[in-house]
N, C-alpha and C. Protein backbone atom coordinates (compact mmCIF):
# COMPACT_ATOMS: atom_id res chain seq x y z
N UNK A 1 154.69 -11.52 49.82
CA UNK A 1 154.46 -12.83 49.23
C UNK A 1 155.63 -13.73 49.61
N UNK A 2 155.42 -15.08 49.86
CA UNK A 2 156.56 -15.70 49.91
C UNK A 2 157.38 -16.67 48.81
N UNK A 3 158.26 -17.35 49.72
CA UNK A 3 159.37 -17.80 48.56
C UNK A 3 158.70 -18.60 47.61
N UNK A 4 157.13 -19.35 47.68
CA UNK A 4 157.04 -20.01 46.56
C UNK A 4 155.41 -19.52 46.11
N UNK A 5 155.67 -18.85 45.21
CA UNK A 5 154.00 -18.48 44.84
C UNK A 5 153.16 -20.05 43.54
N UNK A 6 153.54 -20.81 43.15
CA UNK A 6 153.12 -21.38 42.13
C UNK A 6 153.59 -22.80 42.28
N UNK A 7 152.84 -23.85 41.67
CA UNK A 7 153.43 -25.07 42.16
C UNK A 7 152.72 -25.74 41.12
N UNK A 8 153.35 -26.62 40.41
CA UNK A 8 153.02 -27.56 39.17
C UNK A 8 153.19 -29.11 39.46
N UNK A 9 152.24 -30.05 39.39
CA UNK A 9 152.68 -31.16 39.38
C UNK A 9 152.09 -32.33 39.19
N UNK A 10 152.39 -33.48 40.17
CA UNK A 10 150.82 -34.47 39.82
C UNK A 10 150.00 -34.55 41.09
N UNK A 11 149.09 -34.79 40.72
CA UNK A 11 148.28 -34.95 42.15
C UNK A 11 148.28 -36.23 43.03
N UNK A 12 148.82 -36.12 44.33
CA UNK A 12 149.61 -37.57 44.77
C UNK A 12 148.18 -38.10 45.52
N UNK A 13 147.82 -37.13 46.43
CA UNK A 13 146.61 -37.43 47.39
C UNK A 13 145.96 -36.38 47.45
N UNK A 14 144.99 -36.12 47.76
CA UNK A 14 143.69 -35.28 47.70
C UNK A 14 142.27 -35.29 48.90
N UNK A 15 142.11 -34.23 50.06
CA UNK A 15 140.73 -34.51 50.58
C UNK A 15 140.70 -33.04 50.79
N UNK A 16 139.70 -32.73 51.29
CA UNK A 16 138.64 -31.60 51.43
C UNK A 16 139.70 -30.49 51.74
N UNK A 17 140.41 -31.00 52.78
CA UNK A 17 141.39 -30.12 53.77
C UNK A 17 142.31 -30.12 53.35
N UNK A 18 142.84 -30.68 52.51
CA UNK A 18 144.40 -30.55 52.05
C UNK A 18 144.65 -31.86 50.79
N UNK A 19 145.98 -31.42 50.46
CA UNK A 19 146.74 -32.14 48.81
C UNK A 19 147.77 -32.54 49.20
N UNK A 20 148.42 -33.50 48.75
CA UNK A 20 150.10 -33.55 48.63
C UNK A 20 150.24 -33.46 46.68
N UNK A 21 150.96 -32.81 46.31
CA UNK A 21 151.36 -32.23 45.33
C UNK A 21 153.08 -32.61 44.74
N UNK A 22 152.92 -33.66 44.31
CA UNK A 22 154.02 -34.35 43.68
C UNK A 22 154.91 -33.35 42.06
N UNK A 23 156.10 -32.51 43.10
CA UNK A 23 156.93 -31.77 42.12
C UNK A 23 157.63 -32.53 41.65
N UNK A 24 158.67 -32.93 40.34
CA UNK A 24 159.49 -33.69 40.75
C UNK A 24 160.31 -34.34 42.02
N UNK A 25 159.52 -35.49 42.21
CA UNK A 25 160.31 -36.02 43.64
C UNK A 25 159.36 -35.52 45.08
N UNK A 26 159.48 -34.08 44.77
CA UNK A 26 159.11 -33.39 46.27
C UNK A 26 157.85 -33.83 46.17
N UNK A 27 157.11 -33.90 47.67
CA UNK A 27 155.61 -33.97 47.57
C UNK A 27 155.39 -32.60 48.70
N UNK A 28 154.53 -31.97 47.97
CA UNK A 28 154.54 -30.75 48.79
C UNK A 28 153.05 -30.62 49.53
N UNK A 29 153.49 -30.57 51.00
CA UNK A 29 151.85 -30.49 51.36
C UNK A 29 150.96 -28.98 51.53
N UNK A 30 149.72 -29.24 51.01
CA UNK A 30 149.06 -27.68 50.55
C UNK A 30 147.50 -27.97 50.97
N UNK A 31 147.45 -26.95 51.58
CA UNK A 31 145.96 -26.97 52.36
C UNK A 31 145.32 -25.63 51.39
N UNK A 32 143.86 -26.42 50.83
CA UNK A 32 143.06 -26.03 49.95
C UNK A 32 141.83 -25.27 50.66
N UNK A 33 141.49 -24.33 50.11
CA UNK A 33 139.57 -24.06 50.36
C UNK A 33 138.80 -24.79 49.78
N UNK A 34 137.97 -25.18 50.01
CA UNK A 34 136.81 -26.17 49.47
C UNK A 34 136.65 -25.39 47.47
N UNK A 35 136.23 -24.47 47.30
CA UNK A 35 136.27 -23.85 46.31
C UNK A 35 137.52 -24.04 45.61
N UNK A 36 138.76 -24.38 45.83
CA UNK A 36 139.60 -24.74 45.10
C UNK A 36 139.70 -26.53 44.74
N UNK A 37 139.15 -27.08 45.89
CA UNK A 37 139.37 -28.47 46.22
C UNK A 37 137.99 -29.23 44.85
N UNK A 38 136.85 -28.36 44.79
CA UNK A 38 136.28 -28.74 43.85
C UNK A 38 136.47 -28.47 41.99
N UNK A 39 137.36 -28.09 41.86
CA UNK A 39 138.13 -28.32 40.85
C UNK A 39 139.48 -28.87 40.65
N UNK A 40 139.85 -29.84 41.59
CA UNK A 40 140.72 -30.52 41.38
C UNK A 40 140.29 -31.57 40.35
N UNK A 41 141.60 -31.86 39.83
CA UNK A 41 141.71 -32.82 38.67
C UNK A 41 141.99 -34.49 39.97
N UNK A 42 141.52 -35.44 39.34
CA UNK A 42 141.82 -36.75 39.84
C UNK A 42 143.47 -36.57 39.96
N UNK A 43 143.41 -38.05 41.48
CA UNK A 43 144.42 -38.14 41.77
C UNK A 43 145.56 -38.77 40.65
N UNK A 44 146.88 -38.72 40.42
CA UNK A 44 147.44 -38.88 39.48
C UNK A 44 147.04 -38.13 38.07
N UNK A 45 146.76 -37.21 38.06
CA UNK A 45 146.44 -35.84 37.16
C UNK A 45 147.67 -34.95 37.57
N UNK A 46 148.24 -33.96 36.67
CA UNK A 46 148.68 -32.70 36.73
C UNK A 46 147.74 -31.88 37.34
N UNK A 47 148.54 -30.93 38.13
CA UNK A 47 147.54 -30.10 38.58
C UNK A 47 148.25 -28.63 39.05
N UNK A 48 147.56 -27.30 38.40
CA UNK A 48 148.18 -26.19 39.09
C UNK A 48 147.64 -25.09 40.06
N UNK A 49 148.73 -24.75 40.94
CA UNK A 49 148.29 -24.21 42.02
C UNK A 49 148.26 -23.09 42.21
N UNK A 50 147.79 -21.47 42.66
CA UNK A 50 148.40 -20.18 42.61
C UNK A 50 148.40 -20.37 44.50
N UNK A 51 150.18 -20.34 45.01
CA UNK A 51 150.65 -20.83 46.29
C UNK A 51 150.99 -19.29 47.10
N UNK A 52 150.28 -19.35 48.34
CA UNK A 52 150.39 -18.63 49.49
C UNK A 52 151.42 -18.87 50.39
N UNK A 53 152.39 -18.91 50.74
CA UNK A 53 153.75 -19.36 51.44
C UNK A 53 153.90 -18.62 52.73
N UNK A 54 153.30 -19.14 54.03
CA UNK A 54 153.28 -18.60 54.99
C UNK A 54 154.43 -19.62 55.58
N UNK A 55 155.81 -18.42 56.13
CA UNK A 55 156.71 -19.17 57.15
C UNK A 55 156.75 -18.28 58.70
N UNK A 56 156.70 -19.28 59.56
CA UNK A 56 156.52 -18.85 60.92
C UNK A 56 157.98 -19.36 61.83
N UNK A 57 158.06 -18.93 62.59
CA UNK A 57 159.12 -19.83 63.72
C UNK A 57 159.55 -20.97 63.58
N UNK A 58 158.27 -21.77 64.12
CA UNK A 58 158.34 -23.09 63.76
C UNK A 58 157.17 -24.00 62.74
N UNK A 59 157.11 -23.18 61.69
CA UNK A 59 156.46 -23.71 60.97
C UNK A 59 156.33 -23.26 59.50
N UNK A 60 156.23 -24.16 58.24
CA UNK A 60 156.24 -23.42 57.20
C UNK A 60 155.44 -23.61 56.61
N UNK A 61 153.91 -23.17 55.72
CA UNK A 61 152.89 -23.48 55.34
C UNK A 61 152.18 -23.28 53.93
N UNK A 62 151.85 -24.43 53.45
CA UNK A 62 151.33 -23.72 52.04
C UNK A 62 149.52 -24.51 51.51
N UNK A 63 149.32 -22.84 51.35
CA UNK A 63 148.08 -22.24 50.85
C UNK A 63 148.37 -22.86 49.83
N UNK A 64 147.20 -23.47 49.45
CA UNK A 64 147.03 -23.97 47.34
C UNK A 64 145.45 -22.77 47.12
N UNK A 65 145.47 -22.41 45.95
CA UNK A 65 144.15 -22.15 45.58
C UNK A 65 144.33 -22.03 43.43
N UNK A 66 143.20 -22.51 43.27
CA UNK A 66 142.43 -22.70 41.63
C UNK A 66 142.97 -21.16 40.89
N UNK A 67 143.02 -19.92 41.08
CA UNK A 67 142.93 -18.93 40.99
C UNK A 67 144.04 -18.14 41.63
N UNK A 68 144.32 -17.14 40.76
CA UNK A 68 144.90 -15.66 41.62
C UNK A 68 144.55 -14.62 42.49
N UNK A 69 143.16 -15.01 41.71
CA UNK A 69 141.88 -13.97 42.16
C UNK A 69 141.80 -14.61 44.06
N UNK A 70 141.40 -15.89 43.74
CA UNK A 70 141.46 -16.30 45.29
C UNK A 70 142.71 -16.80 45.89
N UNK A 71 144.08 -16.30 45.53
CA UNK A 71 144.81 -16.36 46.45
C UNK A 71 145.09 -14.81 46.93
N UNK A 72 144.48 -13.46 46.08
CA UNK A 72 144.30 -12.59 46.45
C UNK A 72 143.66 -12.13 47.63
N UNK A 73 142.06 -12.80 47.12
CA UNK A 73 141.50 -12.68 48.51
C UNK A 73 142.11 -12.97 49.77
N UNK A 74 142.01 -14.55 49.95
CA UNK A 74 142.89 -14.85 51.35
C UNK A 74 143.89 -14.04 51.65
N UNK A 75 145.03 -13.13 50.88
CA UNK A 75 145.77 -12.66 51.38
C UNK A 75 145.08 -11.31 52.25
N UNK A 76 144.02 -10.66 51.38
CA UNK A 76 143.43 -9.50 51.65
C UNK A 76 142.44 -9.96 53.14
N UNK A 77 141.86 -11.40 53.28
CA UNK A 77 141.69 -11.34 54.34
C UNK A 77 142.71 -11.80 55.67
N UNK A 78 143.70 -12.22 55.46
CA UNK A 78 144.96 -12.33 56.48
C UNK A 78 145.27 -10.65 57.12
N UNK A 79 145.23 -9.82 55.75
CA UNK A 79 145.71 -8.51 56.60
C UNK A 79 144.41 -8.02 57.65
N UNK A 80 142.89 -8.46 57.37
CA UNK A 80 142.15 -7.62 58.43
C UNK A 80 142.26 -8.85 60.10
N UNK A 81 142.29 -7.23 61.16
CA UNK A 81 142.58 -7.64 62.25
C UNK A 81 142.05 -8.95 62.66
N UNK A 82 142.18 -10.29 63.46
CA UNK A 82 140.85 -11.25 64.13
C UNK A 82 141.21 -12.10 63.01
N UNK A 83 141.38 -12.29 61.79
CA UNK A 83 141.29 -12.96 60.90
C UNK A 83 142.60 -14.06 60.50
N UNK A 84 142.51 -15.10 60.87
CA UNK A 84 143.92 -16.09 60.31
C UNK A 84 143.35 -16.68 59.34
N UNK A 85 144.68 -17.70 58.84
CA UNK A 85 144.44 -18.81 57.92
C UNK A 85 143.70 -19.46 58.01
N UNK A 86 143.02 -20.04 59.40
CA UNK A 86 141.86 -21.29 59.12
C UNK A 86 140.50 -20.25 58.95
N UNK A 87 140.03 -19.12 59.38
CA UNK A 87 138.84 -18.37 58.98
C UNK A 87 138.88 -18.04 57.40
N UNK A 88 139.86 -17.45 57.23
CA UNK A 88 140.18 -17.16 55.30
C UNK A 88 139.94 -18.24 54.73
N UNK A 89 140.11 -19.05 55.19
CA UNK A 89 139.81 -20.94 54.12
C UNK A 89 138.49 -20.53 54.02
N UNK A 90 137.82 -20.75 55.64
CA UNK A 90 136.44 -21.18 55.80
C UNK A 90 136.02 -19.94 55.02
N UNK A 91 136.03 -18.53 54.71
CA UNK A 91 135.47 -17.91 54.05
C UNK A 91 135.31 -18.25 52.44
N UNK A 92 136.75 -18.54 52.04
CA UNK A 92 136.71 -19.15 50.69
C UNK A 92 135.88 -20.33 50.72
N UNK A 93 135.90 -21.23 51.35
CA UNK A 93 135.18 -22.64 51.11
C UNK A 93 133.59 -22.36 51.19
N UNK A 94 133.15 -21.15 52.10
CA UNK A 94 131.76 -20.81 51.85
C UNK A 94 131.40 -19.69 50.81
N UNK A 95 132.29 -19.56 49.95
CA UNK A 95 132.07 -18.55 48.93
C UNK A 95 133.16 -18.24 47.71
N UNK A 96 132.53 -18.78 46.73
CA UNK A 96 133.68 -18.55 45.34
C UNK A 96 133.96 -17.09 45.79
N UNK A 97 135.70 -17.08 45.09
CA UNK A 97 135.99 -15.55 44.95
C UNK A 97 135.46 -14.56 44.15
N UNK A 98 134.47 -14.92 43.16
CA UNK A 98 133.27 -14.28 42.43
C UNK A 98 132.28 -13.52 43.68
N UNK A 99 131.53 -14.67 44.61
CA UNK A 99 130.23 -14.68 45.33
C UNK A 99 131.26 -13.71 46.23
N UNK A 100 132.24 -13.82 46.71
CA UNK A 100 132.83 -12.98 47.64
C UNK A 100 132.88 -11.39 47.80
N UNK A 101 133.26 -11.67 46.03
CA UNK A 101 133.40 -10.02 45.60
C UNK A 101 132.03 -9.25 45.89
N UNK A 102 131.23 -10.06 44.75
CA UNK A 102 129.75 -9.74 44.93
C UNK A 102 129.02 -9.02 46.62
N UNK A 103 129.55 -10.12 47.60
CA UNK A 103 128.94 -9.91 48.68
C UNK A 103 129.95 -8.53 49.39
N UNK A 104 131.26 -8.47 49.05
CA UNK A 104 132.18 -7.05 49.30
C UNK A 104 131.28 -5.79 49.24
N UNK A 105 130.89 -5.95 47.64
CA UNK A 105 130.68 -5.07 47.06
C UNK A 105 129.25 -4.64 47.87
N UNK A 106 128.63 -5.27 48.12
CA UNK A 106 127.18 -4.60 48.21
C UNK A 106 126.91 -4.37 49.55
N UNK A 107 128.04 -5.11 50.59
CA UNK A 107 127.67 -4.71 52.02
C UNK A 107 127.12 -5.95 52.52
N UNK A 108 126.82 -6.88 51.46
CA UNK A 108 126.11 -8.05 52.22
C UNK A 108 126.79 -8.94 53.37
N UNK A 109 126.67 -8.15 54.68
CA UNK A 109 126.73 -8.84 55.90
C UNK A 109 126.01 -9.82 55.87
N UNK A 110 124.97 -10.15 55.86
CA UNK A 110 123.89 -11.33 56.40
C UNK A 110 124.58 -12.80 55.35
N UNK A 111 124.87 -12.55 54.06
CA UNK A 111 125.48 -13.27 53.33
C UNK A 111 126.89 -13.97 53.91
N UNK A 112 127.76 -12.84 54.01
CA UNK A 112 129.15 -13.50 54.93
C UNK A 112 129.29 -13.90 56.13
N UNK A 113 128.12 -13.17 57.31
CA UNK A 113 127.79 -14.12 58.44
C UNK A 113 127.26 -15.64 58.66
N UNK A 114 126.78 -15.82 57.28
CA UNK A 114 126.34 -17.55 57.08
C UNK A 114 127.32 -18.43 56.74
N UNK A 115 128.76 -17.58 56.55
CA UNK A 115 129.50 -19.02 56.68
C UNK A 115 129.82 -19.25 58.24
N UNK A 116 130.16 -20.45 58.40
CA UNK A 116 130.47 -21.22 59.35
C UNK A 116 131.70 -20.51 60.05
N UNK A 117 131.82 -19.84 61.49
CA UNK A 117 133.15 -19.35 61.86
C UNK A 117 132.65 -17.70 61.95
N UNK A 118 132.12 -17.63 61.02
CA UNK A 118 132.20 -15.89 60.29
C UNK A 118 130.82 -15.29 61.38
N UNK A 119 131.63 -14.03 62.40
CA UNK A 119 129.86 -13.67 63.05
C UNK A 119 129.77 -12.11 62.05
N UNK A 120 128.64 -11.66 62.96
CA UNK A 120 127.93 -10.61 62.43
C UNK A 120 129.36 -9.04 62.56
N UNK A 121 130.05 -9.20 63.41
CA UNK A 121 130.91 -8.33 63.27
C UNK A 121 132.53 -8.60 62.63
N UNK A 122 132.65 -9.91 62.04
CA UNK A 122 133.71 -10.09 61.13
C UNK A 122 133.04 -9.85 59.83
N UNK A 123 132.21 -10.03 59.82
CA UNK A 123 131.28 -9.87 58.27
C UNK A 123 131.21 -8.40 58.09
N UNK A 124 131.06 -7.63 59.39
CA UNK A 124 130.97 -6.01 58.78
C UNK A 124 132.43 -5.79 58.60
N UNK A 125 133.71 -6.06 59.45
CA UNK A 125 134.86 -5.93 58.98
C UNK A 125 135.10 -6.38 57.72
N UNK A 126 134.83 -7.42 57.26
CA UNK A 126 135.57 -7.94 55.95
C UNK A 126 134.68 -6.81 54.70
N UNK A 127 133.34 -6.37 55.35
CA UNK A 127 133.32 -5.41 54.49
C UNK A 127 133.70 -3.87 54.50
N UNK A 128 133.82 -3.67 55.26
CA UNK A 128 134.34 -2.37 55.80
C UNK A 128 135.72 -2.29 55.21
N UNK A 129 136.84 -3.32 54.94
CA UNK A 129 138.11 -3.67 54.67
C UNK A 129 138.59 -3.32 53.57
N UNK A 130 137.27 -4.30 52.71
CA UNK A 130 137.92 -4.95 51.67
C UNK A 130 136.91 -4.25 50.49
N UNK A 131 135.88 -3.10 51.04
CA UNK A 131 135.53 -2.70 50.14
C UNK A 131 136.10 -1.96 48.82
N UNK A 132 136.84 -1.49 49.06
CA UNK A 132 137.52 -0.41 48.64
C UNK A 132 138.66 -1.38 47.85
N UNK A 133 138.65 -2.29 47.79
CA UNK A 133 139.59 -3.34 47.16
C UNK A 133 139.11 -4.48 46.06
N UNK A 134 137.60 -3.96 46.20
CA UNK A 134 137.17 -4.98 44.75
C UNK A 134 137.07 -4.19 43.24
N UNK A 135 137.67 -4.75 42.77
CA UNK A 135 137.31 -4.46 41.52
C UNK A 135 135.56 -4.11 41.37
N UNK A 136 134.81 -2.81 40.38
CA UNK A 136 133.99 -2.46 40.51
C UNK A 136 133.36 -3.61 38.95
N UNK A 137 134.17 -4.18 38.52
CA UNK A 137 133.75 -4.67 36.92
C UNK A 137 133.65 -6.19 37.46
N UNK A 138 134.88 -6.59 38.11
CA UNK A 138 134.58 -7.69 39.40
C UNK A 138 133.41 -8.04 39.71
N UNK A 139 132.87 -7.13 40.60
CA UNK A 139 131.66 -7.34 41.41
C UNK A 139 130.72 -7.68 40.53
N UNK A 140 130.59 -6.58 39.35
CA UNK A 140 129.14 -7.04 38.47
C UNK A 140 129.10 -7.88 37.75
N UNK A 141 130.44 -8.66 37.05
CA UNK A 141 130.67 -10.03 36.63
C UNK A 141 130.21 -10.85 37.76
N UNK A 142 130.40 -10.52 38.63
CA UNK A 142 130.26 -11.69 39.95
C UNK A 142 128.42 -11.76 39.92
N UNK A 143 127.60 -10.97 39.86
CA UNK A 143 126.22 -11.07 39.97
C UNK A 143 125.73 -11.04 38.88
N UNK A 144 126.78 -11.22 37.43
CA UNK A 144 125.92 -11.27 36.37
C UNK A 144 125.78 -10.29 35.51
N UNK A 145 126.02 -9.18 35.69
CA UNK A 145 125.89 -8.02 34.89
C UNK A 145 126.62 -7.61 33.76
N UNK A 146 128.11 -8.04 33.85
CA UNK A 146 129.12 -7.46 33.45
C UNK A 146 129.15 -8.03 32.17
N UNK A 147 128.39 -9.28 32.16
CA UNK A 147 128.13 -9.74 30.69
C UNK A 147 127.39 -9.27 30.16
N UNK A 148 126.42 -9.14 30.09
CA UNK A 148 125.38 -8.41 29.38
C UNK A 148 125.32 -6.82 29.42
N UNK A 149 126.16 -6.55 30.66
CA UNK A 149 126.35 -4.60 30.08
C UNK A 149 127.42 -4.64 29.17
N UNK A 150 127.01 -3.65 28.60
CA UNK A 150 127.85 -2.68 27.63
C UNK A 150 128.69 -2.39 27.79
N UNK A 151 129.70 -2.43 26.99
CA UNK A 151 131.29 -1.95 27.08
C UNK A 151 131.02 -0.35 27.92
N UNK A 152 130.52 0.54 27.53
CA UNK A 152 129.74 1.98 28.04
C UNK A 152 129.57 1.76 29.12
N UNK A 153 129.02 0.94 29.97
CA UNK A 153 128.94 0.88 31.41
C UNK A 153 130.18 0.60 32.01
N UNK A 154 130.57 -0.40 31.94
CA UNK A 154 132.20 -0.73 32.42
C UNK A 154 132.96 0.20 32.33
N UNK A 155 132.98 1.37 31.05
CA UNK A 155 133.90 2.25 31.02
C UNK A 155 133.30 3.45 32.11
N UNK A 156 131.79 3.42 32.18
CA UNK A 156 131.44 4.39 33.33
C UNK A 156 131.83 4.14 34.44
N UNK A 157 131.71 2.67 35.08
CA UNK A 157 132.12 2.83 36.10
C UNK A 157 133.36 3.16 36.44
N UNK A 158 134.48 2.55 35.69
CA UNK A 158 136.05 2.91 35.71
C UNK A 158 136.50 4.15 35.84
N UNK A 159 135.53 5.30 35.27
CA UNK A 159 135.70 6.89 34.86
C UNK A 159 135.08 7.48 36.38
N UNK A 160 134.08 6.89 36.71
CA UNK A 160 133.17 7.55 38.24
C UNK A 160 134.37 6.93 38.91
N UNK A 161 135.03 5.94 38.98
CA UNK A 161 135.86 5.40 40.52
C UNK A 161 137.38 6.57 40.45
N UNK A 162 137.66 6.71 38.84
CA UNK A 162 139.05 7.45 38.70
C UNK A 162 138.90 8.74 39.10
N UNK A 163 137.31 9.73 39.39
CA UNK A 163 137.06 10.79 39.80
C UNK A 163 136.72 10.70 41.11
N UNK A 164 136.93 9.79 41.69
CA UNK A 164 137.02 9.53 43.34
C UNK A 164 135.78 9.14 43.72
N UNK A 165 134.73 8.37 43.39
CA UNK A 165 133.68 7.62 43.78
C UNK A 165 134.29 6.19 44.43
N UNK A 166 133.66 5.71 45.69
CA UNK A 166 134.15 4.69 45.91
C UNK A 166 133.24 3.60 44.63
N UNK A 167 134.12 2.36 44.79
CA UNK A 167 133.82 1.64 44.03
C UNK A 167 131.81 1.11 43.65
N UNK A 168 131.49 1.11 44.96
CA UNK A 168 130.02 0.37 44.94
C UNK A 168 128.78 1.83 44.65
N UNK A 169 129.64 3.00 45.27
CA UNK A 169 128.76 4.09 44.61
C UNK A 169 128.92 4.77 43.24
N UNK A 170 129.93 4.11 42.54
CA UNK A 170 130.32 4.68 41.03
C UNK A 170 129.45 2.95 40.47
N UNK A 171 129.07 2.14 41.30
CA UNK A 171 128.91 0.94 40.09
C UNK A 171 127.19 1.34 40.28
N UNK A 172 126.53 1.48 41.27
CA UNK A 172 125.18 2.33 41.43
C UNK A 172 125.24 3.04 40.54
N UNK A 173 125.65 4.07 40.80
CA UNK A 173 125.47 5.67 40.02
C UNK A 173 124.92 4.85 38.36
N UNK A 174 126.54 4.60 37.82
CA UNK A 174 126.19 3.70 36.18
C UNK A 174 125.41 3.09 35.88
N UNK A 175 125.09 2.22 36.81
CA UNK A 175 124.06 1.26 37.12
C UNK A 175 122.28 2.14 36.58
N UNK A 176 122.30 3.04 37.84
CA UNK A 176 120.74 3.70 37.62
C UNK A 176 121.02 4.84 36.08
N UNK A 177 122.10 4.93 36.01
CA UNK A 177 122.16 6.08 34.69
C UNK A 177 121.65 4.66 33.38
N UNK A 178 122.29 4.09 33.34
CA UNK A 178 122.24 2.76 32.46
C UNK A 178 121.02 2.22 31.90
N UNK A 179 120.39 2.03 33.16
CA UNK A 179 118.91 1.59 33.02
C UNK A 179 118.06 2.75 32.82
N UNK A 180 118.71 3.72 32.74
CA UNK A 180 117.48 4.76 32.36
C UNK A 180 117.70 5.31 30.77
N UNK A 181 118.88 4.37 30.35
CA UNK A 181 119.37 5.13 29.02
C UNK A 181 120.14 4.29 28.33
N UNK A 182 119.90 3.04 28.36
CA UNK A 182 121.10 1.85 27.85
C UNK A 182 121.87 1.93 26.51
N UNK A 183 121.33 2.30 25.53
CA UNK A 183 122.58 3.14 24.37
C UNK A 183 123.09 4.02 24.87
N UNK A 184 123.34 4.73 25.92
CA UNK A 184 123.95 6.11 26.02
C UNK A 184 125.32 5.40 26.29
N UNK A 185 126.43 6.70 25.50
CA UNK A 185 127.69 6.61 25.12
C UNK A 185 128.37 6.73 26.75
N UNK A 186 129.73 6.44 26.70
CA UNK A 186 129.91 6.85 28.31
C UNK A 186 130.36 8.36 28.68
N UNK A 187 129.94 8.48 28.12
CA UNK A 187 130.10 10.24 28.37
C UNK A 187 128.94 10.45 28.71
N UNK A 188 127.71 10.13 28.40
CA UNK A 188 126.15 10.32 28.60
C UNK A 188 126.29 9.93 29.62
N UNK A 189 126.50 8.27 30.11
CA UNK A 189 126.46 7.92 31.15
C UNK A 189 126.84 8.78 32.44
N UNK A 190 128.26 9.16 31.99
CA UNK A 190 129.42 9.69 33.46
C UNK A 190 128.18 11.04 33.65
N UNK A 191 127.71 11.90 33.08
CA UNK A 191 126.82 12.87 32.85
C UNK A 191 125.71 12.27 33.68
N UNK A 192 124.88 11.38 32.90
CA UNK A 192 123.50 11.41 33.98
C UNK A 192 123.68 10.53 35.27
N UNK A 193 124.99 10.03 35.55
CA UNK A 193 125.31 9.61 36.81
C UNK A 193 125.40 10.73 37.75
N UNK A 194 126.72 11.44 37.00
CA UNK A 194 126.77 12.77 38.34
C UNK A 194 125.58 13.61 38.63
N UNK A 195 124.50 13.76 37.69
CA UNK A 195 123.25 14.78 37.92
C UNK A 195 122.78 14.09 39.06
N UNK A 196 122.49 12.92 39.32
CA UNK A 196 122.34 12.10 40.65
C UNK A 196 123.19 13.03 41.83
């Protein structure tokens, strides 16, 4: 991570592609994902940032994003091979870090090949990558589930991933045990998952 992760201030200027970010005095310039850029507060508003601090040779650069969650991502996609800063935007800007997870989780290539930039074999990398890196309670909040399941499911899946299930086959497993038994305690659950 670099020297400045966080940045507080007023909002000086504002467009799609980037902020200037008025610290005391400093105006700091910060290039946004669209998904962060649509929750900006009006110009002359406070506004806070979770900051990506990329320094190069000749250059020093800062990531703004709404979230931790999505300054996570971008970092997680900087480390896979082919992938820089202007593709990681365009991935964020075509997909909340929710829809992202979601699409991690399930393999959905055809989903991450529709952003703009992104082909059919960065889309299997970013899942191939980053599977193993989403949160399994993540993902089903991300499509909806995680609200309406049961504390019992969440704890199943957490219990199938800590016995070495990858993440998307311990959120299955719970998943089909769940729907076949939705009061069952998570002990029932972890049980009629593994009989699978």
């Amino acid at each position: 991570m670099g020297l400045i992760v966080r940045l507080r201030g007023t909002l000086a200027e504002k467009t799609p592609s980037g902020l200037v970010l008025d610290c005391g005095g400093v105006g700091y310039g910060v290039t946004v994902p669209l998904s962060t850029f649509d929750r900006l507060p009006a110009v002359g508003e406070e506004a806070t940032l979770h900051i990506f601090h990329v320094v190069r040779e000749d250059d020093a650069l800062l990531f703004g994003f709404a979230t931790a969650q999505e300054r996570r991502f971008f970092q997680a996609l900087l480390g896979i091979s082919g992938i820089g800063p202007k593709l990681a935007l365009a991935v964020l800007s075509g997909l909340t870090a929710r829809e992202l997870a979601a699409a991690i989780a399930e393999g959905d290539v055809r989903r991450l090949s529709s952003i703009s930039g992104v082909g059919k074999k960065t889309a299997e990398r970013i899942v191939m990558e980053l599977r193993d890196k989403v949160d399994p309670i993540e993902a089903m909040a991300a499509k909806g589930g995680a609200d309406e399941a049961a504390p019992a499911l969440r704890d199943a899946i957490l219990s199938l991933v800590a016995l070495g299930n990858r993440a998307e086959d311990a959120r299955a497993m719970a998943q089909a045990a769940f729907e076949k038994q939705p009061g069952a305690s998570v002990q029932e659950l972890i049980r009629l998952a593994l009989r699978k």
